[in-house]
N, C-alpha and C. Protein backbone atom coordinates (compact mmCIF):
# COMPACT_ATOMS: atom_id res chain seq x y z
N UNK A 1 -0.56 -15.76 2.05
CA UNK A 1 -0.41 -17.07 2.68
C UNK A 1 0.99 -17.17 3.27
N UNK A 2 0.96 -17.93 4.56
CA UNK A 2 2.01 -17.66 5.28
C UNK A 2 3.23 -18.92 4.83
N UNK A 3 4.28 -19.32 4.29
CA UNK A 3 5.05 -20.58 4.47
C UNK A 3 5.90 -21.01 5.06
N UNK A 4 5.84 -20.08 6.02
CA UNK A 4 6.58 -20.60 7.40
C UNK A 4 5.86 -21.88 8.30
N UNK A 5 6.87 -22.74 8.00
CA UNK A 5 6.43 -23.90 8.99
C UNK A 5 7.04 -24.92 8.88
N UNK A 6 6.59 -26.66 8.96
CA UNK A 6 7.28 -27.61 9.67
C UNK A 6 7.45 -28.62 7.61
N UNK A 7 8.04 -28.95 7.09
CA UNK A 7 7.71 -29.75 5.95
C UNK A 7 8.32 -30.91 6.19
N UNK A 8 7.30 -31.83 5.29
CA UNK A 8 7.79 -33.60 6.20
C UNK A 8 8.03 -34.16 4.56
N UNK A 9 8.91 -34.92 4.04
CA UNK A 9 8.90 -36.30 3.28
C UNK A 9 8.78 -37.32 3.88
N UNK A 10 7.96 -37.80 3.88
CA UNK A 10 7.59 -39.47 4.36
C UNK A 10 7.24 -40.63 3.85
N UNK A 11 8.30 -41.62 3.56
CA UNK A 11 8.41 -42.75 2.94
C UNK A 11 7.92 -43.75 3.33
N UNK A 12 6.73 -43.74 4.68
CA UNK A 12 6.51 -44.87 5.23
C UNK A 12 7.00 -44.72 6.50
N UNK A 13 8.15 -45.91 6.70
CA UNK A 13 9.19 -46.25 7.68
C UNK A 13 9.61 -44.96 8.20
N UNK A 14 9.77 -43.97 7.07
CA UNK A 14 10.92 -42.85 7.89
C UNK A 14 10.02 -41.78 7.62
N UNK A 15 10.84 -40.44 8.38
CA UNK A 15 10.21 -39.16 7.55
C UNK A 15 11.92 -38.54 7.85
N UNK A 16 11.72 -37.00 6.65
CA UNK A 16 13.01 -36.23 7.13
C UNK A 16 12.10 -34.69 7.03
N UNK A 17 12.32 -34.14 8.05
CA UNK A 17 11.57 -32.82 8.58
C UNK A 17 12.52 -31.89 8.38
N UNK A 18 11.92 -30.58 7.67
CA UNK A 18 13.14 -29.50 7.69
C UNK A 18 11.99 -28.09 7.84
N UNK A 19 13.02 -27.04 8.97
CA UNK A 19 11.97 -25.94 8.73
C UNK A 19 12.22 -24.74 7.94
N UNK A 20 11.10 -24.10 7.49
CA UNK A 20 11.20 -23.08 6.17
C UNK A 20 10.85 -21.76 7.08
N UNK A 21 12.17 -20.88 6.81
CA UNK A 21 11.88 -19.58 7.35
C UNK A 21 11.68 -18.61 6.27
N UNK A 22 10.70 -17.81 6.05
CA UNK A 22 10.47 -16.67 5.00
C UNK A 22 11.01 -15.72 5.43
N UNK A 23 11.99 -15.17 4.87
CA UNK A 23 12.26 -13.35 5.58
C UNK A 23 11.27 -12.52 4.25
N UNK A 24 10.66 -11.87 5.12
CA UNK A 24 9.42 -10.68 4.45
C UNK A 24 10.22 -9.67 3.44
N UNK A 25 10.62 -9.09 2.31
CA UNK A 25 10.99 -8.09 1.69
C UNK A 25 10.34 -7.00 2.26
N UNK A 26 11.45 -6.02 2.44
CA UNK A 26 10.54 -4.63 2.77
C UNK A 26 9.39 -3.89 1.55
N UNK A 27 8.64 -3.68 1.71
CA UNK A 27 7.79 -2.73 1.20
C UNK A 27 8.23 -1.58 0.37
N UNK A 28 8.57 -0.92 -0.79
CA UNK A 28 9.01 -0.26 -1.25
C UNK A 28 7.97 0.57 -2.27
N UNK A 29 8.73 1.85 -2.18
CA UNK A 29 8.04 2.55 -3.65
C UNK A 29 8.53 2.31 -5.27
N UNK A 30 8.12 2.11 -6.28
CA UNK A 30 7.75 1.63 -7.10
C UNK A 30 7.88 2.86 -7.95
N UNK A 31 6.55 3.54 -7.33
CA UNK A 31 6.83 4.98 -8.40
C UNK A 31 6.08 5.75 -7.42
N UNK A 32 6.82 6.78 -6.79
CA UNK A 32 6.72 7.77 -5.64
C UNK A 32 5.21 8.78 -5.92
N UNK A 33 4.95 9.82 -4.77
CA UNK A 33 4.02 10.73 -5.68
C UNK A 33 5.13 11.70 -6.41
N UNK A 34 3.81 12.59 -7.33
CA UNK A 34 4.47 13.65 -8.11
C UNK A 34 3.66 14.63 -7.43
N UNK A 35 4.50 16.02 -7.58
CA UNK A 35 4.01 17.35 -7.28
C UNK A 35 2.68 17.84 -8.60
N UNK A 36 1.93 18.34 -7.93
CA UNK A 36 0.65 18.50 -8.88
C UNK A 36 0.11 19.76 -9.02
N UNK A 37 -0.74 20.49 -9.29
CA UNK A 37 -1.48 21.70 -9.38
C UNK A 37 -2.54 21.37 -10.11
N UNK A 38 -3.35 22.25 -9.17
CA UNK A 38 -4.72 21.98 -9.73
C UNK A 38 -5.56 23.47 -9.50
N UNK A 39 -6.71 23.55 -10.59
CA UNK A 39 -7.70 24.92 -10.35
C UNK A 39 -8.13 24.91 -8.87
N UNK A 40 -8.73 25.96 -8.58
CA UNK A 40 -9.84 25.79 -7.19
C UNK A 40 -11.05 25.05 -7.66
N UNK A 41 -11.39 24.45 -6.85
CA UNK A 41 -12.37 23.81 -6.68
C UNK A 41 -12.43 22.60 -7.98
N UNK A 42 -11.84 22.08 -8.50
CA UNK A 42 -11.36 21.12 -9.31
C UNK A 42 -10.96 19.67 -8.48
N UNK A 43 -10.91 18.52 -8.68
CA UNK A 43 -10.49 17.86 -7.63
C UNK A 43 -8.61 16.85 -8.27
N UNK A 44 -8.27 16.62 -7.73
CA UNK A 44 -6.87 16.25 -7.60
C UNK A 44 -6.76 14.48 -7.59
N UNK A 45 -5.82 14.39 -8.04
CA UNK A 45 -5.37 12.58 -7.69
C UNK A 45 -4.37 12.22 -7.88
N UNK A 46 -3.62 11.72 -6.48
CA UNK A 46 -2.17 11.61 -5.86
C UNK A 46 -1.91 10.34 -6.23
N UNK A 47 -0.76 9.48 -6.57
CA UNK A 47 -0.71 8.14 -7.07
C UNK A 47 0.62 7.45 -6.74
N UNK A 48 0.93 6.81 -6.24
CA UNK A 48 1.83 6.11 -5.77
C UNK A 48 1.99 4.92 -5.91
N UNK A 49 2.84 3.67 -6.55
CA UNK A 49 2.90 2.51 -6.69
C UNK A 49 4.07 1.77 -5.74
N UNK A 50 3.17 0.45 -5.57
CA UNK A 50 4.32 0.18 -4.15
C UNK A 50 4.50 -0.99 -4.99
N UNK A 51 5.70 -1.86 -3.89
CA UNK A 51 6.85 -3.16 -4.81
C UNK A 51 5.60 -4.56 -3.81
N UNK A 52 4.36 -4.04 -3.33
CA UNK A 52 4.02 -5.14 -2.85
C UNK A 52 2.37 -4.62 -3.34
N UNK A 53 1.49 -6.02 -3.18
CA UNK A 53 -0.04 -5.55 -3.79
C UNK A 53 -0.72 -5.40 -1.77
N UNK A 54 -1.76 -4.54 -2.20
CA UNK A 54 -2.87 -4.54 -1.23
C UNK A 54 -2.53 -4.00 0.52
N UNK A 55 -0.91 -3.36 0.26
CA UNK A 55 -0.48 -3.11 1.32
C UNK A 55 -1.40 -2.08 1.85
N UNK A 56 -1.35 -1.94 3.17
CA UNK A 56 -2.21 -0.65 4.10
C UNK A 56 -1.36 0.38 4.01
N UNK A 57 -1.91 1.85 3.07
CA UNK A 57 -1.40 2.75 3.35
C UNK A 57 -1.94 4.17 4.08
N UNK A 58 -1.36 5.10 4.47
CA UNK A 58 -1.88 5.73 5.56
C UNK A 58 -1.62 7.25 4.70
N UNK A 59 -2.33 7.59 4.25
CA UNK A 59 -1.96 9.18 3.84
C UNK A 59 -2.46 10.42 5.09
N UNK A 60 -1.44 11.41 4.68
CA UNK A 60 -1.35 12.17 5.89
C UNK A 60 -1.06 13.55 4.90
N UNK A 61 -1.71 14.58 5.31
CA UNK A 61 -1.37 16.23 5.03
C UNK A 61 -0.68 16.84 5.43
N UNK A 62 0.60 17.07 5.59
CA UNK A 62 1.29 17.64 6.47
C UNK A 62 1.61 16.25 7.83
N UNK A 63 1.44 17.34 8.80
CA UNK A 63 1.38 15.80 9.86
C UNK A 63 0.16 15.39 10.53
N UNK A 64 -0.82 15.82 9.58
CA UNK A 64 -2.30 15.30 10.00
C UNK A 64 -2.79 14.13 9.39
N UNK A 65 -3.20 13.14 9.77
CA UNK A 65 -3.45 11.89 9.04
C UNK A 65 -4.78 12.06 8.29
N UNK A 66 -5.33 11.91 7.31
CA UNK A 66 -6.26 11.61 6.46
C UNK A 66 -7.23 10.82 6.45
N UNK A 67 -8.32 10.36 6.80
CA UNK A 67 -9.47 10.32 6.54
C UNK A 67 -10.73 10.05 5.43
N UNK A 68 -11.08 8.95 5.07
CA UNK A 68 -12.26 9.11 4.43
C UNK A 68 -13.57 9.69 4.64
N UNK A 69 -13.69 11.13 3.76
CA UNK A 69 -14.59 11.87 3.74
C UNK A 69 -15.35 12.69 2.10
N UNK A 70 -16.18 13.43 2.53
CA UNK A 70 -16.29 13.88 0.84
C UNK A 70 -15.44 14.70 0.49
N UNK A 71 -14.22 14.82 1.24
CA UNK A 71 -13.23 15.62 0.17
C UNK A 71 -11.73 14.88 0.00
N UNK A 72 -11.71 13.80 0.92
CA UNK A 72 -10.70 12.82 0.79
C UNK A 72 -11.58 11.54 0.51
N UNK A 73 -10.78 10.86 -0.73
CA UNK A 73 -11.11 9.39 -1.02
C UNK A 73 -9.77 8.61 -1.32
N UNK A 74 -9.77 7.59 -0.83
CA UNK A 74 -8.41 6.19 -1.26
C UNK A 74 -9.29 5.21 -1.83
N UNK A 75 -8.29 5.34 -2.30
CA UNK A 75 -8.36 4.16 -3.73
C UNK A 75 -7.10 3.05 -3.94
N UNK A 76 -7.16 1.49 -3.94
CA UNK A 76 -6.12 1.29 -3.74
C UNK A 76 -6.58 -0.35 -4.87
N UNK A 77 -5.58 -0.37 -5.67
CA UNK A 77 -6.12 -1.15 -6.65
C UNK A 77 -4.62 -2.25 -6.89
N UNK A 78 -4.52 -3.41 -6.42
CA UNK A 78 -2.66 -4.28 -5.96
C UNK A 78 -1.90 -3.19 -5.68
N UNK A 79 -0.96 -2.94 -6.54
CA UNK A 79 0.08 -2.16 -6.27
C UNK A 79 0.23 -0.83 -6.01
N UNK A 80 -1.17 -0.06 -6.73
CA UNK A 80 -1.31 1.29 -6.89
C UNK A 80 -1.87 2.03 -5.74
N UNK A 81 -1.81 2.86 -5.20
CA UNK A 81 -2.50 3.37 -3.79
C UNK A 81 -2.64 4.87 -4.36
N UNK A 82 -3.86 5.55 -4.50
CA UNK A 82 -4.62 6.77 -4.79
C UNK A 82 -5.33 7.60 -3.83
N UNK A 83 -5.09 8.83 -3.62
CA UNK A 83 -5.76 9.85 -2.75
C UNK A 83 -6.16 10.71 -4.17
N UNK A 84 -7.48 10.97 -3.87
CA UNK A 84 -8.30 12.07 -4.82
C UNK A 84 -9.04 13.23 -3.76
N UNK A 85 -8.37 14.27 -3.90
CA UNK A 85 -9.05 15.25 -3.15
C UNK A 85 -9.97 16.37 -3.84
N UNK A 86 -11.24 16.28 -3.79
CA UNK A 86 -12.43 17.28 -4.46
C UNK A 86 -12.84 18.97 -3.54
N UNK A 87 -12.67 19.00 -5.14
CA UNK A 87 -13.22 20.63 -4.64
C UNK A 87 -11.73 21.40 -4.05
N UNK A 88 -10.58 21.35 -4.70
CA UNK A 88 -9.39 21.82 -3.62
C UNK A 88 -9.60 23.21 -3.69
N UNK A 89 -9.33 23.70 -2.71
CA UNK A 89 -9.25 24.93 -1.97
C UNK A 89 -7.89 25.35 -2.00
N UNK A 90 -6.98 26.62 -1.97
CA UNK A 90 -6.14 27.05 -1.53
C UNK A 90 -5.31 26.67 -0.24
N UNK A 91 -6.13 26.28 1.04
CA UNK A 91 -5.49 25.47 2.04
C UNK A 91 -5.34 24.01 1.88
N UNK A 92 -5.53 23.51 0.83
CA UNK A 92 -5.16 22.20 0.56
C UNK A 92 -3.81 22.06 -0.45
N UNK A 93 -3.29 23.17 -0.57
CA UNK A 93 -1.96 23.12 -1.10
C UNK A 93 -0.95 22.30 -0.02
């Protein structure tokens, strides 16, 4: 919810109007990923906690962006944001 806007006290006769500016906090990590290892063909889960809930995050492999598919899934539960990758392969290092 946004609270930027106009706020009135009004006594009747008078009012006194003042405006409310929100500055946004940046977005931060919380608790970063960790480096992982996993068997072949076993599946994996990347975990990251951010300083804000429900934010949009964008996972990427390298510099290829990511995708929901059957071997990439996000998961994102308030603060926590999850990539689980199944079945890893050797090129998914």
């Amino acid at each position: 919810k946004n609270d930027n806007d106009t706020y009135t006290c009004d006594i009747g006769d008078a009012q006194s109007r003042a405006r409310l500016v929100v500055q946004e906090l940046p977005v931060l990590f919380k608790q970063e990923l960790q480096n992982e290892e996993a068997k072949e063909g076993k599946q994996v889960k990347l975990t990251c906690e951010l300083s804000k809930p429900d934010m949009p995050v964008k996972w990427m492999k390298g510099d290829t962006v990511l995708y929901a598919s059957e071997k990439y899934e996000f998961k994102q539960h308030g603060t926590v944001a999850e990539l689980v990758i199944r079945d890893v392969k050797s090129v998914d290092a």
